[in-house]
Protein backbone atom coordinates (compact mmCIF):
# COMPACT_ATOMS: atom_id res chain seq x y z
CA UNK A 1 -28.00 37.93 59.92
CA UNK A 2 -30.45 37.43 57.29
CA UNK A 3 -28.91 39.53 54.95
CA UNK A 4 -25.29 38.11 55.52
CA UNK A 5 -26.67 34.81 54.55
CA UNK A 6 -28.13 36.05 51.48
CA UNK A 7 -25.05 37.39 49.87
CA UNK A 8 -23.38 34.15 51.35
CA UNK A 9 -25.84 31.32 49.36
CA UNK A 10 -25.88 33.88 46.45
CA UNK A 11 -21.62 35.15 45.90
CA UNK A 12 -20.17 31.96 48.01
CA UNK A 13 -22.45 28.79 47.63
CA UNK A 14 -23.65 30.30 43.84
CA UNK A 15 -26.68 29.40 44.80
CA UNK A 16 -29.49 29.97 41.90
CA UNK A 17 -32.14 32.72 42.28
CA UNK A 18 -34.74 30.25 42.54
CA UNK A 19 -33.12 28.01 44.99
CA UNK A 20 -32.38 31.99 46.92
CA UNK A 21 -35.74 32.73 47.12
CA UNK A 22 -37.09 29.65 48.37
CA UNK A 23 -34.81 29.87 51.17
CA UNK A 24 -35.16 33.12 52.12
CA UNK A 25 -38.71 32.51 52.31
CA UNK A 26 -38.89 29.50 54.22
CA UNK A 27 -36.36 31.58 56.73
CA UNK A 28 -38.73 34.44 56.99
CA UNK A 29 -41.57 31.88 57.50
CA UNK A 30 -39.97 30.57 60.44
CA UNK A 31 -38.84 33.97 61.96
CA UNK A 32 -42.51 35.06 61.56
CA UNK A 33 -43.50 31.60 63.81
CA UNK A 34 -40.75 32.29 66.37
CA UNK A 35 -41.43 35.86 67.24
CA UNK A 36 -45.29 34.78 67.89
CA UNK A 37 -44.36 31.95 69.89
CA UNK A 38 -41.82 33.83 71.70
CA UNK A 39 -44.43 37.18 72.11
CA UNK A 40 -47.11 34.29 73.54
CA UNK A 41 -44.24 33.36 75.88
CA UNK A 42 -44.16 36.83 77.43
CA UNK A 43 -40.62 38.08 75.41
CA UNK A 44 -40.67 42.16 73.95
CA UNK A 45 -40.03 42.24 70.60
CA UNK A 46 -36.27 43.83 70.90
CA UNK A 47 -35.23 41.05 72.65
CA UNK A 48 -36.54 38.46 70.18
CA UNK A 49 -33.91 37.01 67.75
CA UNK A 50 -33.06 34.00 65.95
CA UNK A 51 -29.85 33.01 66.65
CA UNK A 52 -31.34 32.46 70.67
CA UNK A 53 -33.72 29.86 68.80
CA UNK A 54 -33.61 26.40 70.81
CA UNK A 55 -33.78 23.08 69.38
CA UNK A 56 -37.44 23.24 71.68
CA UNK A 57 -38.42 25.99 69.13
CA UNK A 58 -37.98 24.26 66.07
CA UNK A 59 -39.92 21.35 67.21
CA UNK A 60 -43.09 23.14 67.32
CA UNK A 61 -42.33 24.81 63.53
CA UNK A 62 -42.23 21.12 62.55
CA UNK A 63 -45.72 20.15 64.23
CA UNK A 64 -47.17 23.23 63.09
CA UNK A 65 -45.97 22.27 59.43
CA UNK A 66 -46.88 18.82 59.79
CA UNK A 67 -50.63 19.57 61.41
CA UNK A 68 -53.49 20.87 59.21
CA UNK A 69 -52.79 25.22 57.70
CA UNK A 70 -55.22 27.83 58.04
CA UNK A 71 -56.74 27.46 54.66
CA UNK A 72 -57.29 23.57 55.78
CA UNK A 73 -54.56 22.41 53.22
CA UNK A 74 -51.72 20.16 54.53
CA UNK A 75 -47.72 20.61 53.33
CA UNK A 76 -45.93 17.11 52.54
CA UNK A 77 -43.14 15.98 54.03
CA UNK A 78 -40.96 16.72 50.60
CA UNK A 79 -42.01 20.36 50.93
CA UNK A 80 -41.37 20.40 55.04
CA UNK A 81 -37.83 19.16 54.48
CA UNK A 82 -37.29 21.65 51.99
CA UNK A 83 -38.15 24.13 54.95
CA UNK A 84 -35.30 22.23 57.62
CA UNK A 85 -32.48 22.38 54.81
CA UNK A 86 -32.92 26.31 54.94
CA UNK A 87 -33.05 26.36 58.42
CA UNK A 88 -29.98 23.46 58.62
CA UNK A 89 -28.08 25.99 56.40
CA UNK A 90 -28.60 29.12 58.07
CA UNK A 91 -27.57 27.72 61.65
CA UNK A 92 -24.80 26.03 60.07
CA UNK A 93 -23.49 29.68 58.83
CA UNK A 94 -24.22 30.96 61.73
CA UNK A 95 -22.36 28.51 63.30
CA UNK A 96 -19.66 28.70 61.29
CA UNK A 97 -19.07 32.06 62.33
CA UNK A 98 -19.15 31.77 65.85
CA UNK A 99 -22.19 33.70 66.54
CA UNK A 100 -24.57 31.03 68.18
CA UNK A 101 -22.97 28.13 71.03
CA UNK A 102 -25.56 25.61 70.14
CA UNK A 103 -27.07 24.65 66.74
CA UNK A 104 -30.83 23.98 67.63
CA UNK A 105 -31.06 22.33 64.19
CA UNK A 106 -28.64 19.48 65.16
CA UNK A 107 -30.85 16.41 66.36
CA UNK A 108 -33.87 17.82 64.11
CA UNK A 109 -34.29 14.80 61.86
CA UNK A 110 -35.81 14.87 58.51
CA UNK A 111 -39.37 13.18 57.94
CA UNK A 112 -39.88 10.74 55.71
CA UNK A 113 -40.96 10.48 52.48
CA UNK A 114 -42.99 7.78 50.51
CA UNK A 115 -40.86 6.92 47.26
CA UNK A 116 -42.60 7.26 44.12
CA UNK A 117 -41.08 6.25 40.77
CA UNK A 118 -40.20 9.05 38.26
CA UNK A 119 -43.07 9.27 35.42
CA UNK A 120 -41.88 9.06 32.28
CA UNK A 121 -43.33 8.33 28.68
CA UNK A 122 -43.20 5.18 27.44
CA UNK A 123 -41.14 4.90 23.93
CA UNK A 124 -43.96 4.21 21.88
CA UNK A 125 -45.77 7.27 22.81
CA UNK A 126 -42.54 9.38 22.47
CA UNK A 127 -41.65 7.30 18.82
CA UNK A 128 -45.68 8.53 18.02
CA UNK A 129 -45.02 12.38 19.44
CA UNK A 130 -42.05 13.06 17.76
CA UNK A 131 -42.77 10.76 14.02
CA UNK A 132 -47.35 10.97 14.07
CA UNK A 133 -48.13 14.11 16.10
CA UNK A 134 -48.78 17.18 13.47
CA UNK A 135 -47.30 20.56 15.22
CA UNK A 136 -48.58 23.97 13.97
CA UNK A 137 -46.89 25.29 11.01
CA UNK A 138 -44.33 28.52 10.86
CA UNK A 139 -42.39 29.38 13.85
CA UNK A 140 -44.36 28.29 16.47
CA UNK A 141 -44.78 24.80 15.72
CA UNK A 142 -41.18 24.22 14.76
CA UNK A 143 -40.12 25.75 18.10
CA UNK A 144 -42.62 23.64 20.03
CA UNK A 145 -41.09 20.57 18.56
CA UNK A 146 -37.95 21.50 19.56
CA UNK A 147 -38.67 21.98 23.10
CA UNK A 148 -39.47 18.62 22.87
CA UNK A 149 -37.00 17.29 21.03
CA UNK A 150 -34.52 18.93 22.99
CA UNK A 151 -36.07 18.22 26.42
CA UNK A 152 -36.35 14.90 25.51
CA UNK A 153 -32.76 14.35 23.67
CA UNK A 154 -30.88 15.59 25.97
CA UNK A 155 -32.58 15.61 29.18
CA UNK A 156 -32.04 19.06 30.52
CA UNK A 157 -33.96 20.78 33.12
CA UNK A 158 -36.67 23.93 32.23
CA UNK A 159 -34.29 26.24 33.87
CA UNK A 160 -31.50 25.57 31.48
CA UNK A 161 -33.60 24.51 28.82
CA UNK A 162 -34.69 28.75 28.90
CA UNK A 163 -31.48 30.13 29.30
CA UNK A 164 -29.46 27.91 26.37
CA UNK A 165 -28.20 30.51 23.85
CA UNK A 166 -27.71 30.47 19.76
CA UNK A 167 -23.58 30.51 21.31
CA UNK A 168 -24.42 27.12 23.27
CA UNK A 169 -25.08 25.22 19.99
CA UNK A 170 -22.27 23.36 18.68
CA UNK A 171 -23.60 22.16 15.05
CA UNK A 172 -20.13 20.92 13.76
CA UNK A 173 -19.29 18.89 17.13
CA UNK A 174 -23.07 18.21 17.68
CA UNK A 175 -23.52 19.01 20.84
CA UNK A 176 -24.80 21.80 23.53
CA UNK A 177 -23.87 23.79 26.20
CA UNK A 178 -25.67 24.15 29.39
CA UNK A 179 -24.87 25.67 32.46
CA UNK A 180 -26.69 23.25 35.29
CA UNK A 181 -27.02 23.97 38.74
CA UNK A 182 -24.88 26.19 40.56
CA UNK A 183 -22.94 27.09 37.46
CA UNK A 184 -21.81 23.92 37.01
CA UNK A 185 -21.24 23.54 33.02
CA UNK A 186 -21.68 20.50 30.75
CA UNK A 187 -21.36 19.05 27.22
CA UNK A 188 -24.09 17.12 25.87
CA UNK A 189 -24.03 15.32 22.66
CA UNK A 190 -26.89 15.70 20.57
CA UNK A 191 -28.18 12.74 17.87
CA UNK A 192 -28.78 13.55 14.35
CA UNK A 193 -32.30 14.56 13.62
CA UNK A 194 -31.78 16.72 16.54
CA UNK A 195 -29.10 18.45 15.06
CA UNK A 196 -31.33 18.67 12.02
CA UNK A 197 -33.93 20.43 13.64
CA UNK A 198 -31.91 22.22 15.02
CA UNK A 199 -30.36 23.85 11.81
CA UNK A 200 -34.01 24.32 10.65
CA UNK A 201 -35.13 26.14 13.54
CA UNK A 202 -31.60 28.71 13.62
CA UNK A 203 -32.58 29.10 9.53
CA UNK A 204 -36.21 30.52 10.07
CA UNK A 205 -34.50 32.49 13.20
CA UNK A 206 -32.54 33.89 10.07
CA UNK A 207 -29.23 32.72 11.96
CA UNK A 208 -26.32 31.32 9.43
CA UNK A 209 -24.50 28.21 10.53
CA UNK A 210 -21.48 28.56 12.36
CA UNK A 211 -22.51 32.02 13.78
CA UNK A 212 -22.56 32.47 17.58
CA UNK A 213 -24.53 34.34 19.55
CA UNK A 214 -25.78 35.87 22.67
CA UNK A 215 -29.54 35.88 21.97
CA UNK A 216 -31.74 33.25 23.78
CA UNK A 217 -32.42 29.89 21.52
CA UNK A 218 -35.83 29.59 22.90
CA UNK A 219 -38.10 33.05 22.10
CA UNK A 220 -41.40 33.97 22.00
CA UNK A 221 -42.66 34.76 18.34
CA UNK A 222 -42.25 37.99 19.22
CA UNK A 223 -38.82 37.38 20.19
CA UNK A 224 -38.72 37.67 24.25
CA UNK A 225 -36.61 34.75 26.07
CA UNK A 226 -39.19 32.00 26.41
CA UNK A 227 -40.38 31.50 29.74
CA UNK A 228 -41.23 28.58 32.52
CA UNK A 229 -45.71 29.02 31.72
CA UNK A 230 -45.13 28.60 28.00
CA UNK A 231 -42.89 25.86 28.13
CA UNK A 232 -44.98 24.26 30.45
CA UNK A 233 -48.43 25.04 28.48
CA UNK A 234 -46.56 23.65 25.29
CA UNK A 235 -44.95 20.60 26.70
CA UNK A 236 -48.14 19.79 28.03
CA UNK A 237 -50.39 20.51 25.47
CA UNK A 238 -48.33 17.97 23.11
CA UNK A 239 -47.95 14.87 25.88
CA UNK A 240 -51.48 15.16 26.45
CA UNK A 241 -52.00 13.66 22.70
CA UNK A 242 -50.00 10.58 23.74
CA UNK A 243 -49.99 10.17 27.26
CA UNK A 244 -52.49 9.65 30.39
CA UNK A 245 -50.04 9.62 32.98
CA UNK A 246 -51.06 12.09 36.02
CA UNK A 247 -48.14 14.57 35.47
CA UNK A 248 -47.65 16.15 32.06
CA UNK A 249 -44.36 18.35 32.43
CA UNK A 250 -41.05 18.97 30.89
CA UNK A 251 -39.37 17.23 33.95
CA UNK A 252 -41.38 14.00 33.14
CA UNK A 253 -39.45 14.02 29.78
CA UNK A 254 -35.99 14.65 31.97
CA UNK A 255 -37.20 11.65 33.45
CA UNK A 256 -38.06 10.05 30.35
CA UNK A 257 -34.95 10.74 28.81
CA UNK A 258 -32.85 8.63 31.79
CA UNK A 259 -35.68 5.89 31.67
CA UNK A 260 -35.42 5.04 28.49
CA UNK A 261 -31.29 5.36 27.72
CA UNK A 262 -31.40 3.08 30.75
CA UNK A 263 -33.76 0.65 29.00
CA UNK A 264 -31.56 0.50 26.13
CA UNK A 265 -28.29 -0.60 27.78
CA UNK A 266 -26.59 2.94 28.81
CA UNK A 267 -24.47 3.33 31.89
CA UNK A 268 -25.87 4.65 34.78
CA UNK A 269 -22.55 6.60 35.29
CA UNK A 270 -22.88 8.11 31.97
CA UNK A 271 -26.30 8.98 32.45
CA UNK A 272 -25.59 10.63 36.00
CA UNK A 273 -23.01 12.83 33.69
CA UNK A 274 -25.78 13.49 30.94
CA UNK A 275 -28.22 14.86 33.68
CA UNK A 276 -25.42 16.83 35.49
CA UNK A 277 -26.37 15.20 38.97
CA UNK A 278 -23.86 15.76 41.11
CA UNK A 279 -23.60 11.70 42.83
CA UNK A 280 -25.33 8.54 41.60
CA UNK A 281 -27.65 8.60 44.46
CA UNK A 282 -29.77 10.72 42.13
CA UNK A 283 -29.70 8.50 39.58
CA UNK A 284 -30.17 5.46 41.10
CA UNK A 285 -33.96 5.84 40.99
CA UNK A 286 -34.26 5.67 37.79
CA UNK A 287 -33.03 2.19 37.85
CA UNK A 288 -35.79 1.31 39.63
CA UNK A 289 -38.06 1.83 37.01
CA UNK A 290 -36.18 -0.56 34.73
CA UNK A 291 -36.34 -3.14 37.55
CA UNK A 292 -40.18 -2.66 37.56
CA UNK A 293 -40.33 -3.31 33.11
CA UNK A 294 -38.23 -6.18 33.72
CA UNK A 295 -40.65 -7.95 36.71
CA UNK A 296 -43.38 -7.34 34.25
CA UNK A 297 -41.24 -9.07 31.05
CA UNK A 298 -41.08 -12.10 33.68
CA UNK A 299 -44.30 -12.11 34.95
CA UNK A 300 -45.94 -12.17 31.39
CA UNK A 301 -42.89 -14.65 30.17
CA UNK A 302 -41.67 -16.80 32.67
CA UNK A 303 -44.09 -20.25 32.76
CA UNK A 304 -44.19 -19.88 37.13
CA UNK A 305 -44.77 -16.70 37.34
């Protein structure tokens, strides 16, 4: 059963290898739970199998998650719902298929979770990053400004910011390629002294303009794709120069990105678009943050406040 769902998140749903894995883990998690609580309950170990789960059973995974681990650490309930949507999808497959009468997943309710506001940069410390901040010369420091620059101009996520190729760079329509989540590909336009940059960085490559290519856009300086550590280690290293707030990641300049096109005037519908998020639910929080700038410009404005 397992296996059958595999293949079905990864050749039907397109699922990505990360989001895969994380599934298939929770999943195993939970069989690993069952088969103790049914062994505790007196059942051989033939018998034991999860598509005779009850809803009973997944009640006491959810205590178990919510109450204190072994190594005296505690999941939240973002991570815990993580777990249910595996287990919502695979009973809904199996489902699907005819293979169990009752979904025990059904009236399992998600928890909630406390909403925080997306951290982002504020523009002056981006405006002093990009224009103040001296990057190492050669290679390596014009690549590490373009993981910024590009993480920051356009918004993308780390996973496509790794996988963009030297093909996915559109220098005479100034704009990129990425392919989002499950395969879902979109244009982005790119501003001007990104595009700049941009042709600097393919010149020291040794790349001529107009020529496409396979190779990664992102490498090492040894040449190897660049990977999630280093684009963390980079992005960090940089934002702690002109930032204090807790989380120093190239998501926070994703969020960044929306914040401040929002602050400016853009359209959250066009922004939704620019992020590739699939509704506007997503997006919506972002306008939250702009409703929070705007009770402070009252507050330190209006004569009653």
């Amino acid at each position: 059963m397992l296996e059958a769902f595999s293949e079905y998140l990864e050749y039907q749903k397109r699922y990505s290898k990360h989001t895969l894995t994380a599934y298939m883990t929770d999943l195993a998690q939970f069989e690993e739970f069952y088969e103790k609580l049914c062994q505790e309950e007196g059942q051989k170990i033939e018998d034991i199998s999860l598509d005779k789960a009850t809803l009973q059973d997944v009640r006491c995974w959810v205590i178990s998650l919510v109450e204190q681990q072994e190594d005296g650490s505690k999941l939240n309930h973002k991570s815990i719902n993580r777990k249910l949507s595996a287990l919502k999808a695979f009973y809904h497959f199996l489902e699907q298929r005819k293979l169990i009468e009752r979904n025990p997943v059904n009236k399992i309710k998600r928890l909630k979770i406390s909403k925080n506001l997306p951290l982002f940069v504020i523009e002056d410390g981006m405006e002093k990053l990009l224009e103040e901040v001296p990057f190492e010369d050669g290679f390596g420091g014009v690549r590490d400004k373009l993981i910024i620059e590009l993480l920051y101009g356009t918004g993308i996520r780390l996973s496509e910011l790794i996988n963009l190729k030297i093909s996915d760079i559109d220098l005479y329509k100034s704009s990129i390629k990425v392919l989002g989540k499950r395969n879902k590909e979109r244009i982005i336009p790119i501003h001007e002294v990104l595009l700049d940059f941009l042709k600097k960085y393919l010149q020291l490559k040794g790349i001529v303009e107009g020529m496409t290519s396979d190779d990664y856009l992102l490498t090492t300086i040894q040449g190897e794709q660049a990977y999630p550590m280093m684009i963390w280690r980079i992005v960090k290293k940089m934002l702690d120069q002109v930032s204090t707030i807790e989380r120093r990641s190239p998501h926070v300049l994703r969020h960044t990105f929306a914040t401040h096109l929002l602050d400016n005037g853009a359209d959250l519908n066009a922004i939704k678009d620019l992020l590739g998020h699939s509704t506007l639910v997503s997006t919506q929080v972002y306008t939250h943050n702009s409703v929070e700038k705007l009770k402070r410009v009252f507050e330190k404005a209006h004569p009653k406040a």
